[in-house]
PDB file of N, CA and C in Angstrom:
ATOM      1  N   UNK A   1     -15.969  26.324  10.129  1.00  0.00           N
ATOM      2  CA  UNK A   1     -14.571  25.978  10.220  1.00  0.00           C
ATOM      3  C   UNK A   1     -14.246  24.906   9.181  1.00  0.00           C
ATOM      4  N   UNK A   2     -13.227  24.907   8.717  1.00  0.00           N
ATOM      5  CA  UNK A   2     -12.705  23.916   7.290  1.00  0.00           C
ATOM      6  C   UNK A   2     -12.635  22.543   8.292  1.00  0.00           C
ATOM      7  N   UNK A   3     -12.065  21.323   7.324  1.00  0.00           N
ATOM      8  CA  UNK A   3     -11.902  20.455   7.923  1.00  0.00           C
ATOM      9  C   UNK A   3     -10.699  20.276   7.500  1.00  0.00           C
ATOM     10  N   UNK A   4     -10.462  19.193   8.535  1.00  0.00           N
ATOM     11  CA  UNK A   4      -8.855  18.766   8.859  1.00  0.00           C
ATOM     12  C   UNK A   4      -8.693  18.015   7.884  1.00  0.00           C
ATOM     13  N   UNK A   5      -7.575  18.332   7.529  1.00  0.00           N
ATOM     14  CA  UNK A   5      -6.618  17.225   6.395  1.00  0.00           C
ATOM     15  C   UNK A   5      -5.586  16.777   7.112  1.00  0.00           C
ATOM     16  N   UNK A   6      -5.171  15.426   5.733  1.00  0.00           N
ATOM     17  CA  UNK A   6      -3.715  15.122   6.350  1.00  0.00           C
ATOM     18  C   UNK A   6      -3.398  14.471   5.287  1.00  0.00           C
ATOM     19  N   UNK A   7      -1.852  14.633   5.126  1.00  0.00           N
ATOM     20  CA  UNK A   7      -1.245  14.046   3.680  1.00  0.00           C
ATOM     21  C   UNK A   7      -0.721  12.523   4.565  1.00  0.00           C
ATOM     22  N   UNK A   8      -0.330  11.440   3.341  1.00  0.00           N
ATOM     23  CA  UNK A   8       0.143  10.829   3.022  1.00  0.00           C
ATOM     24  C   UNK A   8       0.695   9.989   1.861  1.00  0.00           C
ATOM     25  N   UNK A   9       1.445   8.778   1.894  1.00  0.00           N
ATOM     26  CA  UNK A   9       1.920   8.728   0.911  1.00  0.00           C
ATOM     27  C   UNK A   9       1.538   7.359   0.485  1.00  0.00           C
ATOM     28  N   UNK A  10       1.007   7.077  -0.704  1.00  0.00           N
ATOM     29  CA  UNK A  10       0.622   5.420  -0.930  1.00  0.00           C
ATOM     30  C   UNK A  10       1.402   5.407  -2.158  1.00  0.00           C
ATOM     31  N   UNK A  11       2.058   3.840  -2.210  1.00  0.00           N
ATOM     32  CA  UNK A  11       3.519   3.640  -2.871  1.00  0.00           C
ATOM     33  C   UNK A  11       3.244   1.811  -3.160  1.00  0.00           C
ATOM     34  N   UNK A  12       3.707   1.685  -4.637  1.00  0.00           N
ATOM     35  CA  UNK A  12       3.438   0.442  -4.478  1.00  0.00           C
ATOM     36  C   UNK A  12       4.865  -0.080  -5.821  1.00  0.00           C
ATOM     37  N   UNK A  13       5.335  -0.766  -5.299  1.00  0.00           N
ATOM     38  CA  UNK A  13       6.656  -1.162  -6.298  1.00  0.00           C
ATOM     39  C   UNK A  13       6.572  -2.145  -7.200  1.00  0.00           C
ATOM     40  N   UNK A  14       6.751  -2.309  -8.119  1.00  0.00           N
ATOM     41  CA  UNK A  14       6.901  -3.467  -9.096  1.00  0.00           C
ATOM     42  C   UNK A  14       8.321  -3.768  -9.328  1.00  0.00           C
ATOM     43  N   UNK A  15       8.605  -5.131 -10.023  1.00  0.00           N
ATOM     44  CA  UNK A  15      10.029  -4.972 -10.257  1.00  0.00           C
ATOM     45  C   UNK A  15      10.729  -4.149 -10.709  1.00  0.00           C
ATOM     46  N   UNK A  16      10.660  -3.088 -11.928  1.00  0.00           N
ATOM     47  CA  UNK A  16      11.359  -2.405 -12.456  1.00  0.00           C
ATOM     48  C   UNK A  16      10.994  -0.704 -12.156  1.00  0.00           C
ATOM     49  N   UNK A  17       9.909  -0.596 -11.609  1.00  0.00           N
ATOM     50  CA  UNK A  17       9.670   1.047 -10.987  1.00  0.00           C
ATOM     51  C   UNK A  17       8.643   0.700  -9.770  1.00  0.00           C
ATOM     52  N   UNK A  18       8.340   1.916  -9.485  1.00  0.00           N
ATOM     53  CA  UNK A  18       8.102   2.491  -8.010  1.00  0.00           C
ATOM     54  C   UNK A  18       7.157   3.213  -8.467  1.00  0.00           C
ATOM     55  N   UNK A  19       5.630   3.380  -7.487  1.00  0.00           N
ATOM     56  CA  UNK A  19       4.370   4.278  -7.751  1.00  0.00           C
ATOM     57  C   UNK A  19       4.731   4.931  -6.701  1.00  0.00           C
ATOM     58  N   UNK A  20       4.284   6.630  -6.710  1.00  0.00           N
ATOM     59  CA  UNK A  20       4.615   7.376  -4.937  1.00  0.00           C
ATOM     60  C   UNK A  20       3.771   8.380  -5.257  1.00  0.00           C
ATOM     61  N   UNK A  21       2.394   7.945  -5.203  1.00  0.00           N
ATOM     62  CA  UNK A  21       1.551   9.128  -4.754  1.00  0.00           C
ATOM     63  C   UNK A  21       1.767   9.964  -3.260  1.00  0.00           C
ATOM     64  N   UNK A  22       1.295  10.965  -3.470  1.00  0.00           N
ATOM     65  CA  UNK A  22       1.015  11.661  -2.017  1.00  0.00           C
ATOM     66  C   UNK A  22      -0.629  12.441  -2.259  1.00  0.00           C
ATOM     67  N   UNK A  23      -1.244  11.996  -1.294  1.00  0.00           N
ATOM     68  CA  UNK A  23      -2.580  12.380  -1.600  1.00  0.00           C
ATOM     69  C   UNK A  23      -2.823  13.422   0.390  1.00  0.00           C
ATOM     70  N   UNK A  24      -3.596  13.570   0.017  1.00  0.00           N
ATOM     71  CA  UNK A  24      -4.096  14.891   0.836  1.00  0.00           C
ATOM     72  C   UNK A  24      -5.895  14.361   0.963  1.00  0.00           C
ATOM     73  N   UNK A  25      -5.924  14.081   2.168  1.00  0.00           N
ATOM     74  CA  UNK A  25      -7.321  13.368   2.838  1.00  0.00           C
ATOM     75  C   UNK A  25      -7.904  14.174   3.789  1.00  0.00           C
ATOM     76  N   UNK A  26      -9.345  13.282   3.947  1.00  0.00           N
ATOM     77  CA  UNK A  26      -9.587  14.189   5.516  1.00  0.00           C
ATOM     78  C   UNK A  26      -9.844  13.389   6.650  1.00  0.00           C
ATOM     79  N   UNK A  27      -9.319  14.195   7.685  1.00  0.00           N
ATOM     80  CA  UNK A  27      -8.607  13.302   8.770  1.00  0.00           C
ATOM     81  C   UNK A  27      -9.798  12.395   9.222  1.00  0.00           C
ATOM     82  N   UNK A  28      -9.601  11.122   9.411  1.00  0.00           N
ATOM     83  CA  UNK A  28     -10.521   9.960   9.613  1.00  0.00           C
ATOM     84  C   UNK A  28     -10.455   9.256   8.688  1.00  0.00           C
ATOM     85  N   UNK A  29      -9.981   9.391   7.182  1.00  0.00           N
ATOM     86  CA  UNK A  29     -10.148   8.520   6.323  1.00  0.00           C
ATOM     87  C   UNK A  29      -9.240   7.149   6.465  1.00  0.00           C
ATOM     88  N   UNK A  30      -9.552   5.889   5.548  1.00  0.00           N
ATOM     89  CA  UNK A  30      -9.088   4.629   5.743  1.00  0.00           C
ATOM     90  C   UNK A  30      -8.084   4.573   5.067  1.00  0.00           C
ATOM     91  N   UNK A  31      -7.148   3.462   4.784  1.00  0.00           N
ATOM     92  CA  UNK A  31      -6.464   3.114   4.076  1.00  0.00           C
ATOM     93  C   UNK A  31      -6.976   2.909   2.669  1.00  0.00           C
ATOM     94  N   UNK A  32      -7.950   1.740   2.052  1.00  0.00           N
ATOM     95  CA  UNK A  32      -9.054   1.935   1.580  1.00  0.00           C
ATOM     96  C   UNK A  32      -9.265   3.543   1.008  1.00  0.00           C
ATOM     97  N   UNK A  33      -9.792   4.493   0.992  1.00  0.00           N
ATOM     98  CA  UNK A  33      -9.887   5.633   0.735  1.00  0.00           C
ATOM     99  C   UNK A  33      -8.750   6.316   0.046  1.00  0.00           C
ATOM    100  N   UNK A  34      -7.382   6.108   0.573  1.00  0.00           N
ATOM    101  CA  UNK A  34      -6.065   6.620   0.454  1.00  0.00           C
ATOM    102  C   UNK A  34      -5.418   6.044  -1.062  1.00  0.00           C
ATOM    103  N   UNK A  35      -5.880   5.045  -0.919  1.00  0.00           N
ATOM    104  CA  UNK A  35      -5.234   4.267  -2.199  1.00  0.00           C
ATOM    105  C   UNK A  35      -6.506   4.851  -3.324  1.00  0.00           C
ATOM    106  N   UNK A  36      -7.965   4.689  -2.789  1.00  0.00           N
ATOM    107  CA  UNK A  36      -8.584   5.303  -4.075  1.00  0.00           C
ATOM    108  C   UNK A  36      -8.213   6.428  -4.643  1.00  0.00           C
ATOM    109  N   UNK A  37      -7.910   7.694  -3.677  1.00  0.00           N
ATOM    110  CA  UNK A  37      -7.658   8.602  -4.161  1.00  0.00           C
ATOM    111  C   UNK A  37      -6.281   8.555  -4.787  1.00  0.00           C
ATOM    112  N   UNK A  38      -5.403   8.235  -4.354  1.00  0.00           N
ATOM    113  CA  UNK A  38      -3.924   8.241  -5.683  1.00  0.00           C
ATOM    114  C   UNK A  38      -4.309   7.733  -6.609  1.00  0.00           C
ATOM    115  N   UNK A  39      -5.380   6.872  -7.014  1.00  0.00           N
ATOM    116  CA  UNK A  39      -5.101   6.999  -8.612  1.00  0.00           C
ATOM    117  C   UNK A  39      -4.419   5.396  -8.619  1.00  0.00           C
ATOM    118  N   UNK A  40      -3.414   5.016  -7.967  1.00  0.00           N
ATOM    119  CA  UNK A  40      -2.513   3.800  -8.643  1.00  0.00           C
ATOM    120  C   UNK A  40      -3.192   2.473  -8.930  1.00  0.00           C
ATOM    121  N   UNK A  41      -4.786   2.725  -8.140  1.00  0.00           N
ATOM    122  CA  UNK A  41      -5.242   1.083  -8.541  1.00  0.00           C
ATOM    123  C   UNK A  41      -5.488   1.326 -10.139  1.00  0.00           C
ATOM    124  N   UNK A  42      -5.934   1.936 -10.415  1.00  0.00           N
ATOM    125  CA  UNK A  42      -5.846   2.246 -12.192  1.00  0.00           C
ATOM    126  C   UNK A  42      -4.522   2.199 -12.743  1.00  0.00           C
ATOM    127  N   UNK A  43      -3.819   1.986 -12.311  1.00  0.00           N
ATOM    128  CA  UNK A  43      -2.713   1.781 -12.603  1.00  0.00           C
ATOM    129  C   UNK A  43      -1.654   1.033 -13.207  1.00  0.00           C
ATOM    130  N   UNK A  44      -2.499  -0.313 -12.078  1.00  0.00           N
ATOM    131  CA  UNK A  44      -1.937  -1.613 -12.042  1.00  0.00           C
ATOM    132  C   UNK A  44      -3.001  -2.467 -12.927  1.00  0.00           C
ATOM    133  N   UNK A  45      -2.505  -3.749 -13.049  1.00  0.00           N
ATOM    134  CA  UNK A  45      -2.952  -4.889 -13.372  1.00  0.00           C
ATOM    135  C   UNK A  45      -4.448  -5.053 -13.032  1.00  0.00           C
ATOM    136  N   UNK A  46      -5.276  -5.498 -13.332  1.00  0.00           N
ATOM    137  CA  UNK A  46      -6.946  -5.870 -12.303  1.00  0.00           C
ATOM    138  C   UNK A  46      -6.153  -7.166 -11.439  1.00  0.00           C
ATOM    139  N   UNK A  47      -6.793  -6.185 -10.241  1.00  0.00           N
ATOM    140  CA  UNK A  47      -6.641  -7.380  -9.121  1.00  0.00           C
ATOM    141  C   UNK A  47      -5.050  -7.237  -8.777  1.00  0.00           C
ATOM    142  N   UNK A  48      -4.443  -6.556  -8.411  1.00  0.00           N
ATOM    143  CA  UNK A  48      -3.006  -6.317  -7.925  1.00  0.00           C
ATOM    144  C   UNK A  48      -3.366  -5.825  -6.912  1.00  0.00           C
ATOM    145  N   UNK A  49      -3.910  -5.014  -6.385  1.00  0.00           N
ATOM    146  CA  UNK A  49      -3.997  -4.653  -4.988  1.00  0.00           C
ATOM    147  C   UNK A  49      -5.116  -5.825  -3.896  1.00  0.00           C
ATOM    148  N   UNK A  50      -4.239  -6.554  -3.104  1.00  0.00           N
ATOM    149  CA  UNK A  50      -4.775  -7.432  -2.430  1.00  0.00           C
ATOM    150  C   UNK A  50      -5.148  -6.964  -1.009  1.00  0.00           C
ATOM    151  N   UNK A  51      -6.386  -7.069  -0.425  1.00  0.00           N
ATOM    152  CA  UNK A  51      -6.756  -6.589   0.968  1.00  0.00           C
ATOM    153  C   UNK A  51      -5.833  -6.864   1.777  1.00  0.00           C
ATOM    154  N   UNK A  52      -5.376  -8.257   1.553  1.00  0.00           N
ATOM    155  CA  UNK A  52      -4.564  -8.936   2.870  1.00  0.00           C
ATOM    156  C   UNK A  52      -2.988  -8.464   2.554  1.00  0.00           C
ATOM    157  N   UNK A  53      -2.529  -7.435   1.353  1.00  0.00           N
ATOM    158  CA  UNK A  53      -1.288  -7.199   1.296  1.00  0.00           C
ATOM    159  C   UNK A  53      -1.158  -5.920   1.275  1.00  0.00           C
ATOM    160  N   UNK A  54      -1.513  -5.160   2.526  1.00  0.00           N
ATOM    161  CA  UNK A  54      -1.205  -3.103   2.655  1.00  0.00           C
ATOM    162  C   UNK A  54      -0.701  -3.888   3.839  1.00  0.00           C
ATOM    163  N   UNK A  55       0.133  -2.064   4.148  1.00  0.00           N
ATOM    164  CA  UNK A  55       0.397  -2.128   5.203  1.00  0.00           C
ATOM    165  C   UNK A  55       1.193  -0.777   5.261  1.00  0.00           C
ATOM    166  N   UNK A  56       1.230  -0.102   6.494  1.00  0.00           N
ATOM    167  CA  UNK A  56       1.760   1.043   6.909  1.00  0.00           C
ATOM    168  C   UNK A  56       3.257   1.211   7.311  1.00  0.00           C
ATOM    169  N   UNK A  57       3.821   1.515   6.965  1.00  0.00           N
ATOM    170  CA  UNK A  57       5.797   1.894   7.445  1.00  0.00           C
ATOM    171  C   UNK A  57       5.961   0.060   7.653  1.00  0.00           C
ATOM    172  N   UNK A  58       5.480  -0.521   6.869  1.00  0.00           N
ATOM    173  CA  UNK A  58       5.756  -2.296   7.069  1.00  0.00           C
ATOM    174  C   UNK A  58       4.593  -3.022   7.604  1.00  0.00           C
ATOM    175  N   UNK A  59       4.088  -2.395   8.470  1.00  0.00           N
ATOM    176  CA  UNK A  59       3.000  -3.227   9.375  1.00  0.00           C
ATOM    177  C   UNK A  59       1.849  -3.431   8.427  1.00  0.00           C
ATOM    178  N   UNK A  60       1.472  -4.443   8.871  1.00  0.00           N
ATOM    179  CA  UNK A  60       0.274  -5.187   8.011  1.00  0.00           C
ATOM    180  C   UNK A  60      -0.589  -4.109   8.384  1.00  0.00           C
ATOM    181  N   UNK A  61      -1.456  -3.929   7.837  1.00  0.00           N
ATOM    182  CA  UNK A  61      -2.880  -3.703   8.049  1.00  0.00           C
ATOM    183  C   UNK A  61      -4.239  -3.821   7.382  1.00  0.00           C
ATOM    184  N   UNK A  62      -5.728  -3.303   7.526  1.00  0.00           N
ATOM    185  CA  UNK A  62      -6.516  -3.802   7.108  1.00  0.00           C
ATOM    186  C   UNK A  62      -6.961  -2.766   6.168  1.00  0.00           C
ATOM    187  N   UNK A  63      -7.595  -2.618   4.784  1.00  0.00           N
ATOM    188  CA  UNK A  63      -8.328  -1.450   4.264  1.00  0.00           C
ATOM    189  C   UNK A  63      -9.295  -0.744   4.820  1.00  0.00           C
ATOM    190  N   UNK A  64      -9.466  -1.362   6.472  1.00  0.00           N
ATOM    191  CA  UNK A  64     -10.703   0.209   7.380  1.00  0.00           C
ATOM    192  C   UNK A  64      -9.681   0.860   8.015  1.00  0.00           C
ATOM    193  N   UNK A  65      -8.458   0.500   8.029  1.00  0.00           N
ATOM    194  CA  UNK A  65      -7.657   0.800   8.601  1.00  0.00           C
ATOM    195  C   UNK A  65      -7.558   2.636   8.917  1.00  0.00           C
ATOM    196  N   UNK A  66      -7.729   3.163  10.154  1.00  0.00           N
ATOM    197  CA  UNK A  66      -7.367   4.623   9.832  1.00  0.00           C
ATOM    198  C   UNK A  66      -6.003   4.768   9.555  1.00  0.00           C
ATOM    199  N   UNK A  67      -5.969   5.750   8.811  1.00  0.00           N
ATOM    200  CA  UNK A  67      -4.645   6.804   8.095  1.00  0.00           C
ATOM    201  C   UNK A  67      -4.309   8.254   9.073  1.00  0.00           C
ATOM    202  N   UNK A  68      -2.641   7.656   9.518  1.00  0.00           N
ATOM    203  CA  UNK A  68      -2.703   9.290  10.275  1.00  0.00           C
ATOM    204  C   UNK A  68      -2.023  10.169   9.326  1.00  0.00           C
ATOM    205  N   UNK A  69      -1.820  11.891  10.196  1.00  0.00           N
ATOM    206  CA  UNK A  69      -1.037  12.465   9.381  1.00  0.00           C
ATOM    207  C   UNK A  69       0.694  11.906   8.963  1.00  0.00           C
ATOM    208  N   UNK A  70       0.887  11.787   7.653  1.00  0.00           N
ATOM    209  CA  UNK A  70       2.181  11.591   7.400  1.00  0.00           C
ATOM    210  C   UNK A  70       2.551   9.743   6.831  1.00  0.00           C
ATOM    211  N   UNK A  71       1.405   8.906   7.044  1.00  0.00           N
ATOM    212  CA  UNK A  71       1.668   7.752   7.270  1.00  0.00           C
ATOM    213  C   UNK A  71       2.230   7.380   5.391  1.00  0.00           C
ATOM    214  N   UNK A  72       3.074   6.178   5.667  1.00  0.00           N
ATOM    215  CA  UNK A  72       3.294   5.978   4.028  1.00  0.00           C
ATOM    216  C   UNK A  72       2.841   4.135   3.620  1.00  0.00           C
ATOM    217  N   UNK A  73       1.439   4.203   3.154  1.00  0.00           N
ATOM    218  CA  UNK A  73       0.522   3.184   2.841  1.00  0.00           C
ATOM    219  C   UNK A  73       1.298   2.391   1.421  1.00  0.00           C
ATOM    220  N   UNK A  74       1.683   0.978   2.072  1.00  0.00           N
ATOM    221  CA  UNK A  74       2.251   0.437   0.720  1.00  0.00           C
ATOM    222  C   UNK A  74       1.604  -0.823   0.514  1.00  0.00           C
ATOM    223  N   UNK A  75       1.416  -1.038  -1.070  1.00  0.00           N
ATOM    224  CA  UNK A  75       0.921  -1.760  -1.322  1.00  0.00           C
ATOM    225  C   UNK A  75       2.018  -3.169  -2.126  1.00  0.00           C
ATOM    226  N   UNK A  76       1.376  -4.189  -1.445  1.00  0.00           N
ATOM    227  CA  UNK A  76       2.478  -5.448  -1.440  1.00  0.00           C
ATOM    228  C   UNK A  76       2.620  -6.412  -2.509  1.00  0.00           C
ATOM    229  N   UNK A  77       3.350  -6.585  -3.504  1.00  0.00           N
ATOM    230  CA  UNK A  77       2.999  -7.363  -4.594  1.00  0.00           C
ATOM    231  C   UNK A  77       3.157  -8.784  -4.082  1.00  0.00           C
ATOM    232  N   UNK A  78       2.503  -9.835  -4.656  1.00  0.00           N
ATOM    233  CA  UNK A  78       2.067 -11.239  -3.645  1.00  0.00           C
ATOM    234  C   UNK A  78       4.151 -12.023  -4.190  1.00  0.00           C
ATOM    235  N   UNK A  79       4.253 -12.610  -3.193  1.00  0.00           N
ATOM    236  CA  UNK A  79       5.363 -13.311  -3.477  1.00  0.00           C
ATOM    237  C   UNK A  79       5.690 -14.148  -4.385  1.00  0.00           C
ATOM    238  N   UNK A  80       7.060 -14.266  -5.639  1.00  0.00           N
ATOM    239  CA  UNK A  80       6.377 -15.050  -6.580  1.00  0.00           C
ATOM    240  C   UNK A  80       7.385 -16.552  -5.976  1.00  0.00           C
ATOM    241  N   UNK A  81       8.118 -16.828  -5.105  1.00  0.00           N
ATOM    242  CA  UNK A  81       8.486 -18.052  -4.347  1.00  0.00           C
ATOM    243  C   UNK A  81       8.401 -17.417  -3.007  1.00  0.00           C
ATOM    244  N   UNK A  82       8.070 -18.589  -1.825  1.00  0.00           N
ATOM    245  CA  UNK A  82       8.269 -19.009  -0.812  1.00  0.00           C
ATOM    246  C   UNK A  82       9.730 -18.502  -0.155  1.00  0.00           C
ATOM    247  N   UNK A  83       9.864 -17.674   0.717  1.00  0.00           N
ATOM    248  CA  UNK A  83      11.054 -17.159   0.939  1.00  0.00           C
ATOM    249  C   UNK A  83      11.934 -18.881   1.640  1.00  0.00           C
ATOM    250  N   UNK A  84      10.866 -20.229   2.164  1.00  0.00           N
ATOM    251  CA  UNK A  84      11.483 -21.268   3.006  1.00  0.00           C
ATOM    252  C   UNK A  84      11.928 -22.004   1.752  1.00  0.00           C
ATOM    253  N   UNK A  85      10.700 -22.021   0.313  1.00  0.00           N
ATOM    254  CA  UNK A  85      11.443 -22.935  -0.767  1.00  0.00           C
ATOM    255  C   UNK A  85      12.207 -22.074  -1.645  1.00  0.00           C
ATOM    256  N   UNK A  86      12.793 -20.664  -1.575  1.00  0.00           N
ATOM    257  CA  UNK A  86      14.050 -20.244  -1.875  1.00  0.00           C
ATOM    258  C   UNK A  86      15.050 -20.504  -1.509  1.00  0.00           C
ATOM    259  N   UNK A  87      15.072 -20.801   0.147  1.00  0.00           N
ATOM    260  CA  UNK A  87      16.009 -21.244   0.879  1.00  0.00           C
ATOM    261  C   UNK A  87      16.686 -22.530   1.001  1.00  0.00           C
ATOM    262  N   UNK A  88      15.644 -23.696   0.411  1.00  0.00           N
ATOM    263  CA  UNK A  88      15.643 -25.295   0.179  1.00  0.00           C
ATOM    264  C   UNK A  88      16.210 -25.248  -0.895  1.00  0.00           C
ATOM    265  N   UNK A  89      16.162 -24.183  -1.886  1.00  0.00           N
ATOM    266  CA  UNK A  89      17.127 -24.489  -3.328  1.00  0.00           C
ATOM    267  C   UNK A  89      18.220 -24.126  -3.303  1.00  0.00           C
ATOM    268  N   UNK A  90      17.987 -23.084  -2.755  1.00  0.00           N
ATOM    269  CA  UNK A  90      19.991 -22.584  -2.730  1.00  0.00           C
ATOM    270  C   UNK A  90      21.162 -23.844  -1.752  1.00  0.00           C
ATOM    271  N   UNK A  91      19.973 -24.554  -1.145  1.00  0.00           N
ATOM    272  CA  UNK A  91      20.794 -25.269  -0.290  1.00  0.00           C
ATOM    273  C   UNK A  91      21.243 -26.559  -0.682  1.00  0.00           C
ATOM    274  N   UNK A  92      20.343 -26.957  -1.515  1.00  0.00           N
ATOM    275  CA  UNK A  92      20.380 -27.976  -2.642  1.00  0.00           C
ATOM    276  C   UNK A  92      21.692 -27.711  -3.552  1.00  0.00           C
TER     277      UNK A  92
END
């Protein structure tokens, strides 16, 4: 019997464009796994994809993370201000 697949979508934005793989796995694979296979860490910068910045439809998560069918894995570019000392300047 074949084995089970399942698509999803790993997506990672920069300021001026948008990455949107859709890769096709087999069911059990990680987050971790999902992003190898699209291709986009070759993509980026060395060192742009940070462990502590994926996360699924928003939610944080970890790179053992399982992947279900359909899920859309995004990868988070690190903040370049403090959303509290954005807020201290405008108020200034």
């Amino acid at each position: 019997m074949a084995e089970r697949t399942i698509t999803a979508e790993v997506v990672y934005a920069a300021a001026g464009e948008q990455i949107l793989r859709r890769v096709e796995l087999a069911d059990g694979s990680t987050v971790k796994q999902a992003i190898d296979a699209s291709g986009i860490a070759g993509m980026l910068p060395e060192a742009a994809i940070d462990a502590r910045h994926l996360g699924v439809f928003a939610r944080r998560v970890t790179p053992d993370q399982i992947v279900r069918d359909g899920d859309r894995i995004e990868i988070y570019r690190p903040l370049m201000l403090d959303p509290m000392e954005a807020r201290r300047r405008r108020a200034r």
